[in-house]
C-alpha atoms as a PDB file:
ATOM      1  CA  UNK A   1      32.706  88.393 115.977  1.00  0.00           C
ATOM      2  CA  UNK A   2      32.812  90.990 118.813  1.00  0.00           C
ATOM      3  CA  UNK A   3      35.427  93.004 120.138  1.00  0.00           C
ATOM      4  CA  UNK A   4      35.664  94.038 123.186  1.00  0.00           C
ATOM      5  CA  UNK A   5      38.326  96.485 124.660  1.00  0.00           C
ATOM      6  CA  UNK A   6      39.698  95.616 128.165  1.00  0.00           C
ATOM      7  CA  UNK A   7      42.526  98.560 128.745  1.00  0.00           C
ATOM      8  CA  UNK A   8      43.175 101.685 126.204  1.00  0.00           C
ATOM      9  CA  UNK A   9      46.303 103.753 127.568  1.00  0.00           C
ATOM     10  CA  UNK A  10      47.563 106.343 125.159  1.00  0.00           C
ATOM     11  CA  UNK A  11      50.811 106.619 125.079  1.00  0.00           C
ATOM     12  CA  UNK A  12      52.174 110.256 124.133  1.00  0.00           C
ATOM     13  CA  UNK A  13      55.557 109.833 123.879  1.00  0.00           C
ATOM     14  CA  UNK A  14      55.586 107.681 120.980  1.00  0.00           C
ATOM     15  CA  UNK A  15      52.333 109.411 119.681  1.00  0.00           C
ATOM     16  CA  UNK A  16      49.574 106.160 119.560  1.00  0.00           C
ATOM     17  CA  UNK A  17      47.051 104.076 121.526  1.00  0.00           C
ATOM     18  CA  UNK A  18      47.923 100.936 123.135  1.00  0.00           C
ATOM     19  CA  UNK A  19      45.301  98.038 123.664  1.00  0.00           C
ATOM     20  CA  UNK A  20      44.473  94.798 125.326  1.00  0.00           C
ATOM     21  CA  UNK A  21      41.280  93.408 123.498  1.00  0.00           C
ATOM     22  CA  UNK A  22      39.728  90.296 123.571  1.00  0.00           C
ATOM     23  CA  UNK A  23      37.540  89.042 120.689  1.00  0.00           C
ATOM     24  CA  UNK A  24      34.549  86.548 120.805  1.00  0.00           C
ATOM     25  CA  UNK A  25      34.089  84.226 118.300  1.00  0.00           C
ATOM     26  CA  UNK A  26      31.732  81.510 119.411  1.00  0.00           C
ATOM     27  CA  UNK A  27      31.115  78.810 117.162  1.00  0.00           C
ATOM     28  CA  UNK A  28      33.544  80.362 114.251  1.00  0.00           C
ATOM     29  CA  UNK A  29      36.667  80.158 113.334  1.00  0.00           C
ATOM     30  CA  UNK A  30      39.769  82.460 114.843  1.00  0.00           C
ATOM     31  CA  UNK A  31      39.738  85.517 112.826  1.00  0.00           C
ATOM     32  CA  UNK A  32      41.652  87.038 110.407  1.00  0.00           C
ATOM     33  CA  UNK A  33      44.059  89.884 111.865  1.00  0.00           C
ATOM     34  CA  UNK A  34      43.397  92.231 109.161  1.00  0.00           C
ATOM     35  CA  UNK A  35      39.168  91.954 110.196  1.00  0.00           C
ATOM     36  CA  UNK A  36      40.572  92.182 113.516  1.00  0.00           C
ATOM     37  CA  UNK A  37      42.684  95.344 112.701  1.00  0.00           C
ATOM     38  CA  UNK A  38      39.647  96.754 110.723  1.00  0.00           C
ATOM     39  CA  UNK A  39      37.474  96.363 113.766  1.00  0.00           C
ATOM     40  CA  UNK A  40      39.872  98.204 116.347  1.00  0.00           C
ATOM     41  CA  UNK A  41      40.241 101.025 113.618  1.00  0.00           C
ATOM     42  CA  UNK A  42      36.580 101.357 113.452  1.00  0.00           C
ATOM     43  CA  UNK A  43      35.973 101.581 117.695  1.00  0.00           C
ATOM     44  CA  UNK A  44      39.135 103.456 118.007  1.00  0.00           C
ATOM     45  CA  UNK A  45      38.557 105.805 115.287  1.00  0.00           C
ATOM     46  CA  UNK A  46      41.922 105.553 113.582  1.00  0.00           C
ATOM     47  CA  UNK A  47      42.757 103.607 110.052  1.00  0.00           C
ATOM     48  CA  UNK A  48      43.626 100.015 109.919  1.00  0.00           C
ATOM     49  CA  UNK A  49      46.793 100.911 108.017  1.00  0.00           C
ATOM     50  CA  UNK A  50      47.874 102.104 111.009  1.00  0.00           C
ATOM     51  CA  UNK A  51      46.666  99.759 113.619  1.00  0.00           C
ATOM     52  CA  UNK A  52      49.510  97.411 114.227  1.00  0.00           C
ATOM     53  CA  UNK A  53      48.871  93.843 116.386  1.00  0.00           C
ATOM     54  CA  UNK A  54      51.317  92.620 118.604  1.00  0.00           C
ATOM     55  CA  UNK A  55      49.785  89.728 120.747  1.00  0.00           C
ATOM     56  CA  UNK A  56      47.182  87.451 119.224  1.00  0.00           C
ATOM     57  CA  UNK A  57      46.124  84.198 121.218  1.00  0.00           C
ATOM     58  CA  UNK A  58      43.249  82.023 120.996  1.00  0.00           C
ATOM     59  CA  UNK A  59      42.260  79.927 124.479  1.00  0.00           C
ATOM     60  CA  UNK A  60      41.709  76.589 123.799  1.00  0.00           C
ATOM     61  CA  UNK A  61      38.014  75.557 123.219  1.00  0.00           C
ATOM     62  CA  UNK A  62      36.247  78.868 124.418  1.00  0.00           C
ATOM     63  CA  UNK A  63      35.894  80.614 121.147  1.00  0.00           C
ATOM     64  CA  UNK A  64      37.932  83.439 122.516  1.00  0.00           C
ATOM     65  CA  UNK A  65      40.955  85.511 121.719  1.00  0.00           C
ATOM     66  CA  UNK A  66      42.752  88.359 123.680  1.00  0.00           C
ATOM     67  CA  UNK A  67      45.450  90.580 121.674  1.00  0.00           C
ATOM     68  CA  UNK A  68      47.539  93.731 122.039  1.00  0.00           C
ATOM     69  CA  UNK A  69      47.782  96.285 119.692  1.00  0.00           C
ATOM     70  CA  UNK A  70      49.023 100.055 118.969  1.00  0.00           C
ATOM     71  CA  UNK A  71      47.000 102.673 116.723  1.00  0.00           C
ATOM     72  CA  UNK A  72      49.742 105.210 115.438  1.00  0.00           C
ATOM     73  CA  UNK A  73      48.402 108.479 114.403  1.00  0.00           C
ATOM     74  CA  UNK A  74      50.116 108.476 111.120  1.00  0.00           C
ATOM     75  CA  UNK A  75      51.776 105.619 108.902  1.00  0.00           C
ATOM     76  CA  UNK A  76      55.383 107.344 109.148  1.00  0.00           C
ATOM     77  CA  UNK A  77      55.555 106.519 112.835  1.00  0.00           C
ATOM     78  CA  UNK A  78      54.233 103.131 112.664  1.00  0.00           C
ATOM     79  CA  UNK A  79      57.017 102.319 110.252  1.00  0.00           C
ATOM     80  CA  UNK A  80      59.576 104.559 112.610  1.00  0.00           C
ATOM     81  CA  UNK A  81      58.660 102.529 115.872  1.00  0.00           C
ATOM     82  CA  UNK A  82      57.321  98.806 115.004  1.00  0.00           C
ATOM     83  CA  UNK A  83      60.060  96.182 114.292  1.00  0.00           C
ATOM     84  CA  UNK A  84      60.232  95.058 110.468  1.00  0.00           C
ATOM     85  CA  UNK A  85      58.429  91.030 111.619  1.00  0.00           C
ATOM     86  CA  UNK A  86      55.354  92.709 113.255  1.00  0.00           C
ATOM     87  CA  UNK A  87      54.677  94.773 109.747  1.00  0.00           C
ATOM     88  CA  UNK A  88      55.341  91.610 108.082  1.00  0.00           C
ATOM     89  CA  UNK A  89      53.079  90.108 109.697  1.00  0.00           C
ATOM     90  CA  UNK A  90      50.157  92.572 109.941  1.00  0.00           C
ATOM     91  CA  UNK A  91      50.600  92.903 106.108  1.00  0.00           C
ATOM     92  CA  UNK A  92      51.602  95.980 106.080  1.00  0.00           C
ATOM     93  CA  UNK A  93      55.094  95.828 103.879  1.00  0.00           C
ATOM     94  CA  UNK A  94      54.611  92.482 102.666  1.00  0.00           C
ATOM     95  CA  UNK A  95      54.431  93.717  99.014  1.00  0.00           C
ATOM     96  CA  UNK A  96      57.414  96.109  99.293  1.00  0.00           C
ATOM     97  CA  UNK A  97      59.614  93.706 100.516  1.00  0.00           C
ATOM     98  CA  UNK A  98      58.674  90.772  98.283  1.00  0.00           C
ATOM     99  CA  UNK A  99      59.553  92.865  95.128  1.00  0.00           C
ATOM    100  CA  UNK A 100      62.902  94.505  96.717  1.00  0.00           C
ATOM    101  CA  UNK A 101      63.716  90.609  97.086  1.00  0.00           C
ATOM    102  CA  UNK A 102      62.602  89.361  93.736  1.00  0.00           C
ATOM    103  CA  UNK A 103      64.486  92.137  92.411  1.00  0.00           C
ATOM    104  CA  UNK A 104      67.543  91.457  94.202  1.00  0.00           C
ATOM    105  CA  UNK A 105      67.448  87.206  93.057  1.00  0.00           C
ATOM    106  CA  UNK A 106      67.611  88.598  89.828  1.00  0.00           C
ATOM    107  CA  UNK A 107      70.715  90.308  90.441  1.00  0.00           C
ATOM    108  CA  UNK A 108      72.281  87.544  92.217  1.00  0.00           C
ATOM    109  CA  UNK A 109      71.391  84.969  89.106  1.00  0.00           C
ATOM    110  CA  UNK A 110      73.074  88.120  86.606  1.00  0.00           C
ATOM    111  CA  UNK A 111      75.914  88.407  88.370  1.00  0.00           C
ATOM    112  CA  UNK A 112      76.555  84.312  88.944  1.00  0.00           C
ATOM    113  CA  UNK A 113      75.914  83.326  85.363  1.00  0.00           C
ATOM    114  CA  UNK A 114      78.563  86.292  84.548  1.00  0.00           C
ATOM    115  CA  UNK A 115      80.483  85.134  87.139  1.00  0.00           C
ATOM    116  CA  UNK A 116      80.349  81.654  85.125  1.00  0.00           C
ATOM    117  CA  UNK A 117      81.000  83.160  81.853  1.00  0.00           C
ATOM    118  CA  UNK A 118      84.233  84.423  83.203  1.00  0.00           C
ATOM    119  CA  UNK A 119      85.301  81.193  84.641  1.00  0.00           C
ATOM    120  CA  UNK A 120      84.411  79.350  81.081  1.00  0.00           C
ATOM    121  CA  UNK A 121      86.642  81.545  79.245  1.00  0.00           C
ATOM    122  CA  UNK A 122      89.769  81.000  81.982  1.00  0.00           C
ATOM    123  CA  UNK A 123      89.056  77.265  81.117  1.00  0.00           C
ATOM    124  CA  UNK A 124      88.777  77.850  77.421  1.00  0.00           C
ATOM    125  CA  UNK A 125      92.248  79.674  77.410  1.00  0.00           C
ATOM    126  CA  UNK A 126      94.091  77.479  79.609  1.00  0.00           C
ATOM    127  CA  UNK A 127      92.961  74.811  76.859  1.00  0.00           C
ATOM    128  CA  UNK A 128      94.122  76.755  74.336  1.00  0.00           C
ATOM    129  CA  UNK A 129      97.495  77.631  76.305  1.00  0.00           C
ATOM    130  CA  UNK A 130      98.374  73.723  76.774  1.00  0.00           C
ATOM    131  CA  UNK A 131      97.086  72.206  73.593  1.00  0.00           C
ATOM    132  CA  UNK A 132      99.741  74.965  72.013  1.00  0.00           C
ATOM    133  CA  UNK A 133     102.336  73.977  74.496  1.00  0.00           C
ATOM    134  CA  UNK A 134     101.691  70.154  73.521  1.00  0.00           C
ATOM    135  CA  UNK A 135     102.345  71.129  69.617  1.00  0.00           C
ATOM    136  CA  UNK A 136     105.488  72.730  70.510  1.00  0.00           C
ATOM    137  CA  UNK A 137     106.829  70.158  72.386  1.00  0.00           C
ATOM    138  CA  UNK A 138     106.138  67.639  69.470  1.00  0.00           C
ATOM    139  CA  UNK A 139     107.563  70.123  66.978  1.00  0.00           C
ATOM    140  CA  UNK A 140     110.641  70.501  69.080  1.00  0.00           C
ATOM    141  CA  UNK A 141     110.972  66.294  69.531  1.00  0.00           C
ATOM    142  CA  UNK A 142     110.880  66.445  65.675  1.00  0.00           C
ATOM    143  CA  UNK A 143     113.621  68.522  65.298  1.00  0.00           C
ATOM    144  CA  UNK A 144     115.786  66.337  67.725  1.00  0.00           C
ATOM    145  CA  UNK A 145     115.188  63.609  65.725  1.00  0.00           C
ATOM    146  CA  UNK A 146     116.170  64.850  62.664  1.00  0.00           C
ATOM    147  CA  UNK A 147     119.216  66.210  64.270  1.00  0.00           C
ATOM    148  CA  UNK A 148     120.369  62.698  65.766  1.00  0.00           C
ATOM    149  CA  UNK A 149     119.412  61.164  62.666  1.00  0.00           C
ATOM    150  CA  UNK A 150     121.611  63.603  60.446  1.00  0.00           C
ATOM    151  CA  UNK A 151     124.255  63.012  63.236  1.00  0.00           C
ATOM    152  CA  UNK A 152     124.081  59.158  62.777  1.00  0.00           C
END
């Protein structure tokens, strides 16, 4: 795998280095991003934590691949500029995220089998509530009928 850089514009406003690259891979397979990332760190000098890549497209049958990507200085402006997807993608929050939303199924589940708890025990007293309104009712027929048959 080679790399080979075809434009590198720095960009001081939002403090990083933007490039269009273009990697050869004859006879292999498309690479990874994260060798990919590694590689740009290593020409451009920066970390590949902080190398994020935006464009990534093979060409059909000629083994090669051109990109865009951004080297940040530092991590906290990566995470300040890049949209949430690219990071995601690059690998960069996948772990953070993935326990935030493990974390937050478990809530969900704790709160609807709670949620269910609370709707058995409605049920259970509304049983309760009519099965004692039944056994009244037949109490009170038994006193009518004892009262028309004294009548009689």
């Amino acid at each position: 795998m080679e790399l080979k850089i075809l434009l590198e514009e720095e960009n001081k406003l939002f403090n990083r280095i933007e490039l269009r690259f273009e990697v050869i891979h004859e006879g292999e397979p498309t690479p990874k991003l994260s060798a990919v990332r590694s590689k740009i760190a290593l020409t451009t000098g920066g970390m590949s934590s902080h190398v994020v890549i935006d464009k990534f497209e093979t060409l059909f049958g000629i083994g090669r691949t051109i990109g865009y990507a951004r080297v940040y200085k530092t991590k906290d402006e990566m995470l300040e500029y890049e949209p949430e997807y690219l990071l995601k993608r690059n690998g960069l929050i996948a772990e953070e995220k993935q326990e935030e939303k493990q974390e937050e199924k478990k809530e969900e589940k704790q709160e609807e089998k709670q949620e269910e708890k609370q709707e058995e025990k409605k049920e259970e007293k509304k049983e309760v509530e009519v099965s004692g309104k039944e056994e009244e009712g037949v109490k009170e027929e038994g006193k009518e009928g004892k009262k028309e048959q004294e009548a009689k």
